[in-house]
Protein backbone atom coordinates (compact mmCIF):
# COMPACT_ATOMS: atom_id res chain seq x y z
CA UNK A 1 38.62 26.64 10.23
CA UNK A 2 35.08 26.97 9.58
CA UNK A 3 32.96 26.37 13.32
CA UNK A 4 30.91 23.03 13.12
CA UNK A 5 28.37 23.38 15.02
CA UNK A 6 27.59 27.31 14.80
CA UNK A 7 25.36 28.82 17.24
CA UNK A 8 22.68 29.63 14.67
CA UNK A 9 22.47 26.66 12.70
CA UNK A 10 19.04 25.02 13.22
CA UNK A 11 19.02 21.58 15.09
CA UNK A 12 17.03 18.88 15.19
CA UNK A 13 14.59 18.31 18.33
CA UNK A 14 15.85 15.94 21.11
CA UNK A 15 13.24 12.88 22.09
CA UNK A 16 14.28 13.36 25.45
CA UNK A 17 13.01 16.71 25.73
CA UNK A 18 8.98 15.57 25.64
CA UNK A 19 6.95 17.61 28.43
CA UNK A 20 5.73 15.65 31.02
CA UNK A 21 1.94 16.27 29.51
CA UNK A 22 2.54 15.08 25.65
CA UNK A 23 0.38 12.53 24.10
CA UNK A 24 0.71 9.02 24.89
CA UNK A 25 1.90 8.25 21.21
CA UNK A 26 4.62 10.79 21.51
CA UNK A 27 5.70 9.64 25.19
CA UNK A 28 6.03 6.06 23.83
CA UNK A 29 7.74 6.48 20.22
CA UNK A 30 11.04 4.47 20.29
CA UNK A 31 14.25 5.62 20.87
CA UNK A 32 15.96 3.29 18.39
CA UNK A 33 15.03 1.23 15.13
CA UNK A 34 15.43 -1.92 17.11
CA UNK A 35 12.12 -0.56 19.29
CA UNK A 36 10.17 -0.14 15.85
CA UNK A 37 6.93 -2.96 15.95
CA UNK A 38 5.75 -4.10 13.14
CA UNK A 39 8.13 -3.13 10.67
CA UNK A 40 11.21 -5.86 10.77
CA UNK A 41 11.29 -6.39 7.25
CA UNK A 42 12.64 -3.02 6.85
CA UNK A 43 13.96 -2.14 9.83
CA UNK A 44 16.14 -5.55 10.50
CA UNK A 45 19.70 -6.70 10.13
CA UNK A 46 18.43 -7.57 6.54
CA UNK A 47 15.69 -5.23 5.79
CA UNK A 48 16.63 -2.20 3.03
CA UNK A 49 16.99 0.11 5.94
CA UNK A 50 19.02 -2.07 8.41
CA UNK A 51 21.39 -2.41 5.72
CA UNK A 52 21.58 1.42 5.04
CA UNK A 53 22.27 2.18 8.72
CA UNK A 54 24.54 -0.63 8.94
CA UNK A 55 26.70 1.25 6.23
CA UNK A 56 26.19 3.92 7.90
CA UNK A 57 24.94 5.67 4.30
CA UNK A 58 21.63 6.66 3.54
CA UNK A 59 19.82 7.18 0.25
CA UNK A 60 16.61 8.77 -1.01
CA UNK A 61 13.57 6.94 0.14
CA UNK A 62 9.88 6.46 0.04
CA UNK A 63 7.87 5.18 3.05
CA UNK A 64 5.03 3.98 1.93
CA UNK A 65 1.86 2.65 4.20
CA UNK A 66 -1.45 3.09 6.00
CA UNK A 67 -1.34 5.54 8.88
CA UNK A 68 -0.21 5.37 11.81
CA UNK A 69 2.32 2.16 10.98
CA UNK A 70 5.41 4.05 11.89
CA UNK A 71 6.88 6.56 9.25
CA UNK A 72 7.51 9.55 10.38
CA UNK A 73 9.16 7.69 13.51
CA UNK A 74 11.25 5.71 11.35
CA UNK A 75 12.22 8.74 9.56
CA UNK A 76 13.54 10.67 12.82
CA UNK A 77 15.66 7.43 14.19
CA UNK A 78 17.11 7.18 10.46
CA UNK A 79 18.84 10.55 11.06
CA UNK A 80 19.85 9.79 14.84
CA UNK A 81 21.35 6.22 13.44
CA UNK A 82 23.54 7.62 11.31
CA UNK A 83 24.75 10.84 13.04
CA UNK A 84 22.61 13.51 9.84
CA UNK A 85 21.10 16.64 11.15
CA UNK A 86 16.61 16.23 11.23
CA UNK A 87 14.79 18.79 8.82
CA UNK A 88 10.70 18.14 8.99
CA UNK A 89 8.44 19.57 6.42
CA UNK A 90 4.40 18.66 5.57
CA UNK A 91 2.67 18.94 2.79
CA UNK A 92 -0.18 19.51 4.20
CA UNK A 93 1.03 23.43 6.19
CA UNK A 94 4.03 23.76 4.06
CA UNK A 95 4.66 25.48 0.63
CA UNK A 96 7.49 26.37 -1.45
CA UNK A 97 9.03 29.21 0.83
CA UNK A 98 8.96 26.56 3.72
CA UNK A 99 10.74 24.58 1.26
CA UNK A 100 13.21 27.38 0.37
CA UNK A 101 14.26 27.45 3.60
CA UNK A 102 14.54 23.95 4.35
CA UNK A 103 17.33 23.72 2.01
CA UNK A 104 18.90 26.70 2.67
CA UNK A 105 19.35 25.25 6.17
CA UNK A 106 20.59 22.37 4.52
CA UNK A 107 22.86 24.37 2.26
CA UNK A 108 24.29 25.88 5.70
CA UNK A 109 24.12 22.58 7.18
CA UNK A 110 26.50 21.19 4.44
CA UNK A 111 28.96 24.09 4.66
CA UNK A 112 29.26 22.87 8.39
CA UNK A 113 30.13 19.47 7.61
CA UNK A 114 26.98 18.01 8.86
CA UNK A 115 24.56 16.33 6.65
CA UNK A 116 20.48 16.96 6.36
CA UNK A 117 17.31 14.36 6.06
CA UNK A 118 14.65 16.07 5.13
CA UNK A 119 11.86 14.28 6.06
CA UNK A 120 8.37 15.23 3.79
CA UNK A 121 5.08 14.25 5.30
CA UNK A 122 2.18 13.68 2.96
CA UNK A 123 4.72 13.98 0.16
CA UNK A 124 2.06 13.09 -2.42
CA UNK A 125 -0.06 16.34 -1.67
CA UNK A 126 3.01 18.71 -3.27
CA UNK A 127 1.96 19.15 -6.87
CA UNK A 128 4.41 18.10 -9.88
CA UNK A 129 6.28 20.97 -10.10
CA UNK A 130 6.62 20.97 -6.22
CA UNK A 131 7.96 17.87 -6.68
CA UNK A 132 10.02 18.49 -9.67
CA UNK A 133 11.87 21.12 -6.81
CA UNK A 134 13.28 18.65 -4.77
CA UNK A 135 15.17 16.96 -7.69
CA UNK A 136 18.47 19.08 -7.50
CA UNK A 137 18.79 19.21 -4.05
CA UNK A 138 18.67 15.29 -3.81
CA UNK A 139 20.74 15.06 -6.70
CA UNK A 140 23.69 17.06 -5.50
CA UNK A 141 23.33 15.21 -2.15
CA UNK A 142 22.19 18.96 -0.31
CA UNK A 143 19.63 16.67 1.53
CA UNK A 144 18.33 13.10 1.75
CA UNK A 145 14.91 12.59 0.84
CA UNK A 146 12.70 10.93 3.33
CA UNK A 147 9.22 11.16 2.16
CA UNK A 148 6.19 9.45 3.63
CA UNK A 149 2.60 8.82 2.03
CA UNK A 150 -0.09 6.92 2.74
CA UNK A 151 -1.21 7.14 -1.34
CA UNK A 152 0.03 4.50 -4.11
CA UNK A 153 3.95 6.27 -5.32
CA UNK A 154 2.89 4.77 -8.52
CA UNK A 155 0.25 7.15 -9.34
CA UNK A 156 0.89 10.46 -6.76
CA UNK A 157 4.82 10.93 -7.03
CA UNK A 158 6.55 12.22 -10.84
CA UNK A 159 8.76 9.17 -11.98
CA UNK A 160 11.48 11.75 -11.81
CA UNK A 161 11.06 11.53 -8.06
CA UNK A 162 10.84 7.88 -7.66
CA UNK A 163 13.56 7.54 -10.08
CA UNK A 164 15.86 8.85 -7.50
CA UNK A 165 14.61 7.47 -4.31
CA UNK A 166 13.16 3.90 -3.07
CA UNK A 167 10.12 2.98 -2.29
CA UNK A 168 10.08 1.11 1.08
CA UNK A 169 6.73 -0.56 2.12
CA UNK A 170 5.39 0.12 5.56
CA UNK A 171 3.22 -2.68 6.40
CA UNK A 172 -0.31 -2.34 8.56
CA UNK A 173 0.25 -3.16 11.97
CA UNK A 174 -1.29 -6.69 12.88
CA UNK A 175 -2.40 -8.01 15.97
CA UNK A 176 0.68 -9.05 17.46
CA UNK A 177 2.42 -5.82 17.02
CA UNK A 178 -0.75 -3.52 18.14
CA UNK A 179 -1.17 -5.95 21.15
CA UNK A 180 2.88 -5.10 21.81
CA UNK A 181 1.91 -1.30 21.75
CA UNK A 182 -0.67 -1.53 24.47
CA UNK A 183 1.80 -3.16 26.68
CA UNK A 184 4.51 -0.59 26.33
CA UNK A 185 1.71 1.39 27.15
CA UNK A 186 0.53 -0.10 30.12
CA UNK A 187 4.10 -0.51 30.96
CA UNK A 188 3.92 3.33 31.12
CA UNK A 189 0.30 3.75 32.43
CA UNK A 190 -0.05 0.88 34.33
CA UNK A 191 -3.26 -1.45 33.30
CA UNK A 192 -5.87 -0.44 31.68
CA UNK A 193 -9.46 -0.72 32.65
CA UNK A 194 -10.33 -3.25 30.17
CA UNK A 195 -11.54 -7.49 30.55
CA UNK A 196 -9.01 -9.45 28.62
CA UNK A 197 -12.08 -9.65 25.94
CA UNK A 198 -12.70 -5.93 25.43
CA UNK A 199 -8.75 -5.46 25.47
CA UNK A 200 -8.82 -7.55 22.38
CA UNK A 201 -11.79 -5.31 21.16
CA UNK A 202 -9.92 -2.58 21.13
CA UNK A 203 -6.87 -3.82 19.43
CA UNK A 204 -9.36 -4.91 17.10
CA UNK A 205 -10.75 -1.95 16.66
CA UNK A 206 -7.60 0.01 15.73
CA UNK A 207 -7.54 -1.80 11.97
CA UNK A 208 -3.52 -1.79 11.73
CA UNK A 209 -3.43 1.85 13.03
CA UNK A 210 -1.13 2.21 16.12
CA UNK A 211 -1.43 5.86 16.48
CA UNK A 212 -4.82 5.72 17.06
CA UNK A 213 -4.85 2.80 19.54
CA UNK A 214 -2.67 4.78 21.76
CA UNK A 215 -4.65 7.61 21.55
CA UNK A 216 -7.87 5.47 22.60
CA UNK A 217 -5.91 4.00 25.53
CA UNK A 218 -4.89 7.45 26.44
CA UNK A 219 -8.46 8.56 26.57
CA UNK A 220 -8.77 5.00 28.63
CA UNK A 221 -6.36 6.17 31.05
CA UNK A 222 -7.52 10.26 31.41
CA UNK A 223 -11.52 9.18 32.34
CA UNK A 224 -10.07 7.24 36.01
CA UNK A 225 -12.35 4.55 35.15
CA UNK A 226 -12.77 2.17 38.30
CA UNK A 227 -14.31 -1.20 36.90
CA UNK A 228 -12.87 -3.01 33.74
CA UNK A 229 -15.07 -2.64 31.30
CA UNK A 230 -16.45 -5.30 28.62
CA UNK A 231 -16.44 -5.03 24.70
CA UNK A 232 -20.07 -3.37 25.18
CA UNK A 233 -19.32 -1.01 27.39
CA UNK A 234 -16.08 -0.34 25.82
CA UNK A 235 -17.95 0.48 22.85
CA UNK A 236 -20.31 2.62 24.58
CA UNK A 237 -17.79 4.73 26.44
CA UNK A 238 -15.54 5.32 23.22
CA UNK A 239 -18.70 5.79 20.78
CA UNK A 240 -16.91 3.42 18.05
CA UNK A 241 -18.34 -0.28 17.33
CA UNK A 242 -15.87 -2.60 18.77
CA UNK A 243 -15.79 -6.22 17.64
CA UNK A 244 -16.87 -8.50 20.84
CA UNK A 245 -15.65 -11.73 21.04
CA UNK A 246 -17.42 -14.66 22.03
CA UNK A 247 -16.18 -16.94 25.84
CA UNK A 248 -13.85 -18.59 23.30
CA UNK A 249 -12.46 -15.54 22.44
CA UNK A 250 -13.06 -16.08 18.40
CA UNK A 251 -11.43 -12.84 17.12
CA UNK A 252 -12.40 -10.87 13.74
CA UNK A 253 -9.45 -12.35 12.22
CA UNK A 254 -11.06 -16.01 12.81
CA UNK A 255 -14.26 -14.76 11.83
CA UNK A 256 -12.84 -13.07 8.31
CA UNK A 257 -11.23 -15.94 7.46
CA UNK A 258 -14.21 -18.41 8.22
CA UNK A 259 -16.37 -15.80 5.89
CA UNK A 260 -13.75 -15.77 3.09
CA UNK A 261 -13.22 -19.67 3.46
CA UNK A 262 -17.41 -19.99 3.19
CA UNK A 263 -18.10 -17.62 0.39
CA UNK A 264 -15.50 -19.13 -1.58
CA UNK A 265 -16.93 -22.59 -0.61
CA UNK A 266 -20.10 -21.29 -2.17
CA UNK A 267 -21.60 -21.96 0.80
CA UNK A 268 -24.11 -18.73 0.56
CA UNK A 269 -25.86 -19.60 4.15
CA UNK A 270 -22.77 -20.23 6.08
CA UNK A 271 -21.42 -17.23 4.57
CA UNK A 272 -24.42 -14.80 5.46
CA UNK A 273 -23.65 -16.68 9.35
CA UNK A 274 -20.28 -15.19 9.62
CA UNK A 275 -20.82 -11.72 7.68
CA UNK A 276 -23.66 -11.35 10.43
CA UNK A 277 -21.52 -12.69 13.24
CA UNK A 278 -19.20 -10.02 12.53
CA UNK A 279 -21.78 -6.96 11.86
CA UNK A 280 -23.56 -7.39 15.18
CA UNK A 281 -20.97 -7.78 17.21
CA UNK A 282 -19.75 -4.45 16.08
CA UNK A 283 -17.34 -4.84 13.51
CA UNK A 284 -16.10 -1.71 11.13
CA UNK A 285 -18.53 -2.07 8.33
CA UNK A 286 -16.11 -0.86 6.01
CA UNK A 287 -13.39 -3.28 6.94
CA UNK A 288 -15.97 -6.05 5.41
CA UNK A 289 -16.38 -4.11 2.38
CA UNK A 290 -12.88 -3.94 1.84
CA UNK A 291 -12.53 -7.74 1.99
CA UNK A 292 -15.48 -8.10 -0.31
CA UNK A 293 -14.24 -6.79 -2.99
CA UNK A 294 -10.95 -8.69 -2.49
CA UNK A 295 -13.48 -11.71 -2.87
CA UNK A 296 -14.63 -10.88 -5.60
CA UNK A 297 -11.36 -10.55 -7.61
CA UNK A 298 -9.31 -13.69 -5.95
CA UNK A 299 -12.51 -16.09 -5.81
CA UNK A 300 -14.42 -15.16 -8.85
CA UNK A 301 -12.64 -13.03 -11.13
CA UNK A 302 -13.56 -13.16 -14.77
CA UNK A 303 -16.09 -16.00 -14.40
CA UNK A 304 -18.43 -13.32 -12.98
CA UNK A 305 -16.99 -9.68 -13.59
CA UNK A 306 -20.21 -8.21 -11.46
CA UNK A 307 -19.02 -9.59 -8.78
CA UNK A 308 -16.54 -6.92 -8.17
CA UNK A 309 -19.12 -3.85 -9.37
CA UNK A 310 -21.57 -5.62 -6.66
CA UNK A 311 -19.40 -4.81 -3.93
CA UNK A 312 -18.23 -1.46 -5.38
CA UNK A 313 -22.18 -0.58 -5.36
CA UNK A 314 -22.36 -2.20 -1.91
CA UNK A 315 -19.68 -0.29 -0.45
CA UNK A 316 -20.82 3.28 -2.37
CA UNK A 317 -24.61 2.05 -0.79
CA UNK A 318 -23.05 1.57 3.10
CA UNK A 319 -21.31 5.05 2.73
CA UNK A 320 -24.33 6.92 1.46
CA UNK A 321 -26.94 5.00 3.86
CA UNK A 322 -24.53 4.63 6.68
CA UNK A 323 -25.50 2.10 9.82
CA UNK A 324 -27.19 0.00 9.94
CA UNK A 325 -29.48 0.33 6.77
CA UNK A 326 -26.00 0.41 4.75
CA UNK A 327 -25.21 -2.94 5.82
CA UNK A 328 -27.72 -4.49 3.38
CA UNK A 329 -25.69 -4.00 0.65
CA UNK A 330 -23.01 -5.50 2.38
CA UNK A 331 -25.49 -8.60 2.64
CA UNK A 332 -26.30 -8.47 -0.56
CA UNK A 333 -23.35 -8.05 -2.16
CA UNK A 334 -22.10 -10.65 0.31
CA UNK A 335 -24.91 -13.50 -1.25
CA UNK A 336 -24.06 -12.62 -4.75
CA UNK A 337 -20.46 -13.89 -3.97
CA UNK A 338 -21.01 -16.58 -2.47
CA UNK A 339 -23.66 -17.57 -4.98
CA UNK A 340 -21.19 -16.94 -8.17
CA UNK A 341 -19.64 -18.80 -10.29
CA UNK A 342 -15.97 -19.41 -8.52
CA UNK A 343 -12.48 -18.57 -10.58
CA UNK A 344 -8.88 -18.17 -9.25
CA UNK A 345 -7.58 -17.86 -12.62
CA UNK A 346 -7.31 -14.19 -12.53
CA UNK A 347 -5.29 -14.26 -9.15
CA UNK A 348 -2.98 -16.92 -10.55
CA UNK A 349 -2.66 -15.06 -13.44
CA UNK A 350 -1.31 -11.91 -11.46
CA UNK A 351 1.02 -13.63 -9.44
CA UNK A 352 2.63 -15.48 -12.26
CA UNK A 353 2.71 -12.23 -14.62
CA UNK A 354 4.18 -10.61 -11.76
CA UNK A 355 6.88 -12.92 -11.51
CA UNK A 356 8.07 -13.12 -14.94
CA UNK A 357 7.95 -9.32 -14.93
CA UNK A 358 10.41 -9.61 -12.49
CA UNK A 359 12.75 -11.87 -13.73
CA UNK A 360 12.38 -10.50 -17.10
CA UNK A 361 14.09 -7.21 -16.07
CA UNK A 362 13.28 -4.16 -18.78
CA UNK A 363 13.30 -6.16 -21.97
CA UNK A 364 12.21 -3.68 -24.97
CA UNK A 365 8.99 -4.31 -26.61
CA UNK A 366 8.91 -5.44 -30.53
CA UNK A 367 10.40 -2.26 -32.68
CA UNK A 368 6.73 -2.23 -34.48
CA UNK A 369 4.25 -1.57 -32.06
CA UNK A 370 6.31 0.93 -30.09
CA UNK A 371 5.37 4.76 -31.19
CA UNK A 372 7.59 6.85 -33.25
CA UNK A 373 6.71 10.09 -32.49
CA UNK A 374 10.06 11.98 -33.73
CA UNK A 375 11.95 11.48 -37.16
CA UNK A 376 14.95 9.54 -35.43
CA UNK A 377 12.75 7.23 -33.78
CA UNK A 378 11.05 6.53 -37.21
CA UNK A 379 14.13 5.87 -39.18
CA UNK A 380 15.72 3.49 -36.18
CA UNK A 381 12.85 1.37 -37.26
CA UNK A 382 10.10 2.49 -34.27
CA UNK A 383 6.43 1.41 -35.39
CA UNK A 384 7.84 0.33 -39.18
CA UNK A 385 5.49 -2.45 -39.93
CA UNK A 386 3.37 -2.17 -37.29
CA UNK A 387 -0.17 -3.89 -38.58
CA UNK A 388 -3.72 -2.03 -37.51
CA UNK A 389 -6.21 -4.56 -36.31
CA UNK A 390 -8.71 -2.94 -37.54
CA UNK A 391 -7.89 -3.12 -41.19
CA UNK A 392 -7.05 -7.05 -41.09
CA UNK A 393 -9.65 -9.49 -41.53
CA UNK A 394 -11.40 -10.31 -38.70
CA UNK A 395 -9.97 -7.59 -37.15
CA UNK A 396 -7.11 -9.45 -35.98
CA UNK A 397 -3.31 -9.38 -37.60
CA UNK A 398 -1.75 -11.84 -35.25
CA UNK A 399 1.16 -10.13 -34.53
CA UNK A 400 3.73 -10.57 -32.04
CA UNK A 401 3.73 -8.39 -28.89
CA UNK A 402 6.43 -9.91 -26.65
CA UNK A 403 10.06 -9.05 -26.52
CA UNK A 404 12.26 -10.79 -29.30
CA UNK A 405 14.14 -12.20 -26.22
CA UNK A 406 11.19 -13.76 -24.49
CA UNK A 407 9.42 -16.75 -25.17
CA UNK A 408 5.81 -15.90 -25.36
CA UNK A 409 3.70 -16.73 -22.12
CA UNK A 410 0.58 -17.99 -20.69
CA UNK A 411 -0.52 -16.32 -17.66
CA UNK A 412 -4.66 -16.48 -18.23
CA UNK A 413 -5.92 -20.04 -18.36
CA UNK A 414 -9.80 -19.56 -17.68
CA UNK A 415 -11.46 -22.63 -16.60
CA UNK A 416 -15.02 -23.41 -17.76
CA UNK A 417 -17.17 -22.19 -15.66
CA UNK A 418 -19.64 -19.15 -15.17
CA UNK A 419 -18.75 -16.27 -18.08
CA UNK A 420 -14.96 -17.59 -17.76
CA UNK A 421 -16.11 -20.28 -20.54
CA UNK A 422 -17.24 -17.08 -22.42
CA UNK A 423 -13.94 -15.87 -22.64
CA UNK A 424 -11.94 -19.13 -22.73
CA UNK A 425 -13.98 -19.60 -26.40
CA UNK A 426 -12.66 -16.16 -27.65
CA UNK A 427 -8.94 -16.93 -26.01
CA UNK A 428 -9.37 -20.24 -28.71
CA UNK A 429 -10.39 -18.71 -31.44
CA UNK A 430 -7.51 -15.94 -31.70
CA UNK A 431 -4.91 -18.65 -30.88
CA UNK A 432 -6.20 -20.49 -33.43
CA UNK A 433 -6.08 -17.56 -36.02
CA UNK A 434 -2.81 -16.18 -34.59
CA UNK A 435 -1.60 -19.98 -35.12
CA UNK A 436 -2.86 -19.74 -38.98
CA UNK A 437 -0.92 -16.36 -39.83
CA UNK A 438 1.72 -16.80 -38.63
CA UNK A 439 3.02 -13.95 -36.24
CA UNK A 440 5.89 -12.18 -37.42
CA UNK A 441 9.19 -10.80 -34.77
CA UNK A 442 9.70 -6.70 -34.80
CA UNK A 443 12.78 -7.91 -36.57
CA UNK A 444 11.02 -9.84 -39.66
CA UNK A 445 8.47 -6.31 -39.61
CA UNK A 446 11.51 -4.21 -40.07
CA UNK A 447 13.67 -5.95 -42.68
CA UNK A 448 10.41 -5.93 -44.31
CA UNK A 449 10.06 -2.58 -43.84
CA UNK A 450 13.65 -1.58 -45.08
CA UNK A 451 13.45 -3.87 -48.29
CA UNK A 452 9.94 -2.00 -49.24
């Protein structure tokens, strides 16, 4: 009988074996999924993962989020839950003879009874064909596939990958969660030097990112400082703008909100208030970018599509100018929002699209607009009768795009302001000629087709 636990099979490093000196971060990472922050809607009796260790089975998976949210620690108590054997790899210091050996290991693993995850760090930095290497490994069930990126799977993972594994959303640690961390860690450390106002600075300051809050506390904790320091000379000490909040203790995420609620308002002076409020008391310049631009697509959309290349500009400005002559073109970009035409119509027409994507499963598209580019799609009827815009008058046919199983839908409905009346004119006047030729089904196209 074959020995199951050999003497030279690799094994997976114990938590409890940390030296005395580690990092903070590494000192405090959980011991079980239930110790996870921030993450219950994965890691709960009812999230996709608390169901897999429930079963006590995993499958391929995908953690996807910002960094420092929890994936490679998730990824490490996955294998201890369910009794499988830890392989680590990154993309980053790893290449394919790292890999090689990773699944041999696993191979060796398997012939021992004992099951690998191999967890993949910065999964989206392997090429295709790196990627296209892991497929018959995970498809025999040598290893399961925990892979963790910080990039959209959509767009840096082959859909041969993602076919096999699931993508599970990591999301960015808020303020309840980060505020949590700190007092594990002063539950470790003891307090740390900090008012109750600069404490909230720096929790604050991490943006979502627990990793490196710990890592600033830790540096907190190494300098022995004697006094508590306020959000100024918190700021000073670490050499990072902190936000500083006011006697009320009005935090960025009051202040965000009251500039999102003002711009959309159209309320241009109250708005240029708050964006200030926020850049002098020190917060992250690029943080406000980032919620410009998701201004500029919820709030005005279509009825002013500069909007969104203002803040694109604004941002590209503040990175090329830097602090603080950068933050004019947050300003400005800030004032053309709040002086723009205002449209939800676009968001609304996302979320609803979304939803009947979603309900509407993978329903084929009409027969004659999909491409035929072999003989056998061409004589099952692919593209037959398929009209080109171009040549019709007006350089509209008319025809019908949506599945023969679907009702056509209205997702769009510009209202009539700003260049949104622009386009709710043209939306008209093809309904109105689509209504006059009468759209044909992929069905009516082919019989068509056929009997010609």
């Amino acid at each position: 009988m074959a020995d199951l636990f050999p003497d030279d099979l690799p094994q997976r490093p114990r938590g409890d074996e940390l030296r005395e000196d580690a990092p903070l971060a590494d000192r405090l990472r959980p011991a079980s999924l239930d110790e996870v922050i921030g993450q219950d809607h994965l890691t709960g009796p009812e999230g996709a993962i608390g169901r897999m260790v429930a079963a006590g089975r995993l499958s391929s998976m995908i953690l996807w989020g910002p960094p420092g949210t929890g994936k490679t620690t998730i990824a490490r108590l996955l294998a201890d839950s369910v009794g499988m054997r830890f392989e680590s790899v990154s993309a980053v210091f790893s290449g394919v003879a790292d890999l090689k050996k990773a699944f041999a290991a696993a191979d060796k693993a398997a012939e021992a009874g004992q099951r690998t995850l191999l967890f993949v760090d910065e999964i989206h930095r392997f090429n295709r064909a790196q990627q296209d290497g892991f497929l018959p490994f995970v498809e025999r069930g040598t290893v399961t596939l925990v892979g963790a990126t910080t990039e959209n799977p959509s767009f840096a993972l082959n859909a041969a990958l993602l076919s096999r594994a699931q993508v599970l959303i990591l999301q960015r640690l808020d303020h309840d969660a980060l505020s949590q961390l700190l007092d594990r860690a002063e539950g470790l450390e003891g307090p740390l030097p900090l008012t109750p106002e600069a404490r909230d600075a720096l929790v604050a300051s991490a943006d979502g990112d627990g990793r490196f809050l710990l890592n600033q506390a830790e540096t907190l904790y190494n300098a022995k400082i004697e006094e508590p320091l306020d959000p100024a000379a918190l700021g000073s000490f670490l050499q990072r703008r902190v936000a500083v909040y006011d006697k009320d203790r009005e935090g960025h995420y009051n202040l965000i909100s009251a500039l999102h609620k003002a711009v959309r308002g159209s309320d241009v002076q109250a708005s240029l208030y708050y964006l200030a409020r926020m850049l002098t008391a020190g917060e992250e310049p690029r943080f406000l970018a980032r919620r410009l631009v998701r201004m500029a697509v919820e709030d005005i959309g279509m009825a002013d599509p500069q909007a969104l290349v203002q803040c694109m500009a604004a941002k590209d400005a503040y990175e090329f100018l830097g602090s603080p002559e950068g933050e004019l073109a947050l300003v400005q970009a800030c004032t053309y929002l709040a002086t723009a035409p205002k449209s939800n119509a676009l968001y609304k027409a996302q979320k609803s699209s979304f939803k009947s994507a979603k309900e509407t499963g993978s329903l084929m598209p009409p027969q004659n607009i999909l491409n035929a580019p072999t003989k056998l799609m061409k004589d099952i009827g692919y593209g037959a009768g398929y009209s080109y815009d171009h040549d019709a008058e007006d350089g509209f046919s008319g025809d019908n795009y949506w599945p023969e199983e679907m009702e056509p839908q209205s997702y769009y409905e510009p209202v009539e302001r700003g260049f949104e009346r622009e386009v709710k004119k043209r939306l008209d006047y093809w309904d109105k000629l689509r209504r006059e030729r009468a759209p044909r089904s992929s069905s009516e196209a082919l019989a068509q087709h056929r009997d010609g």
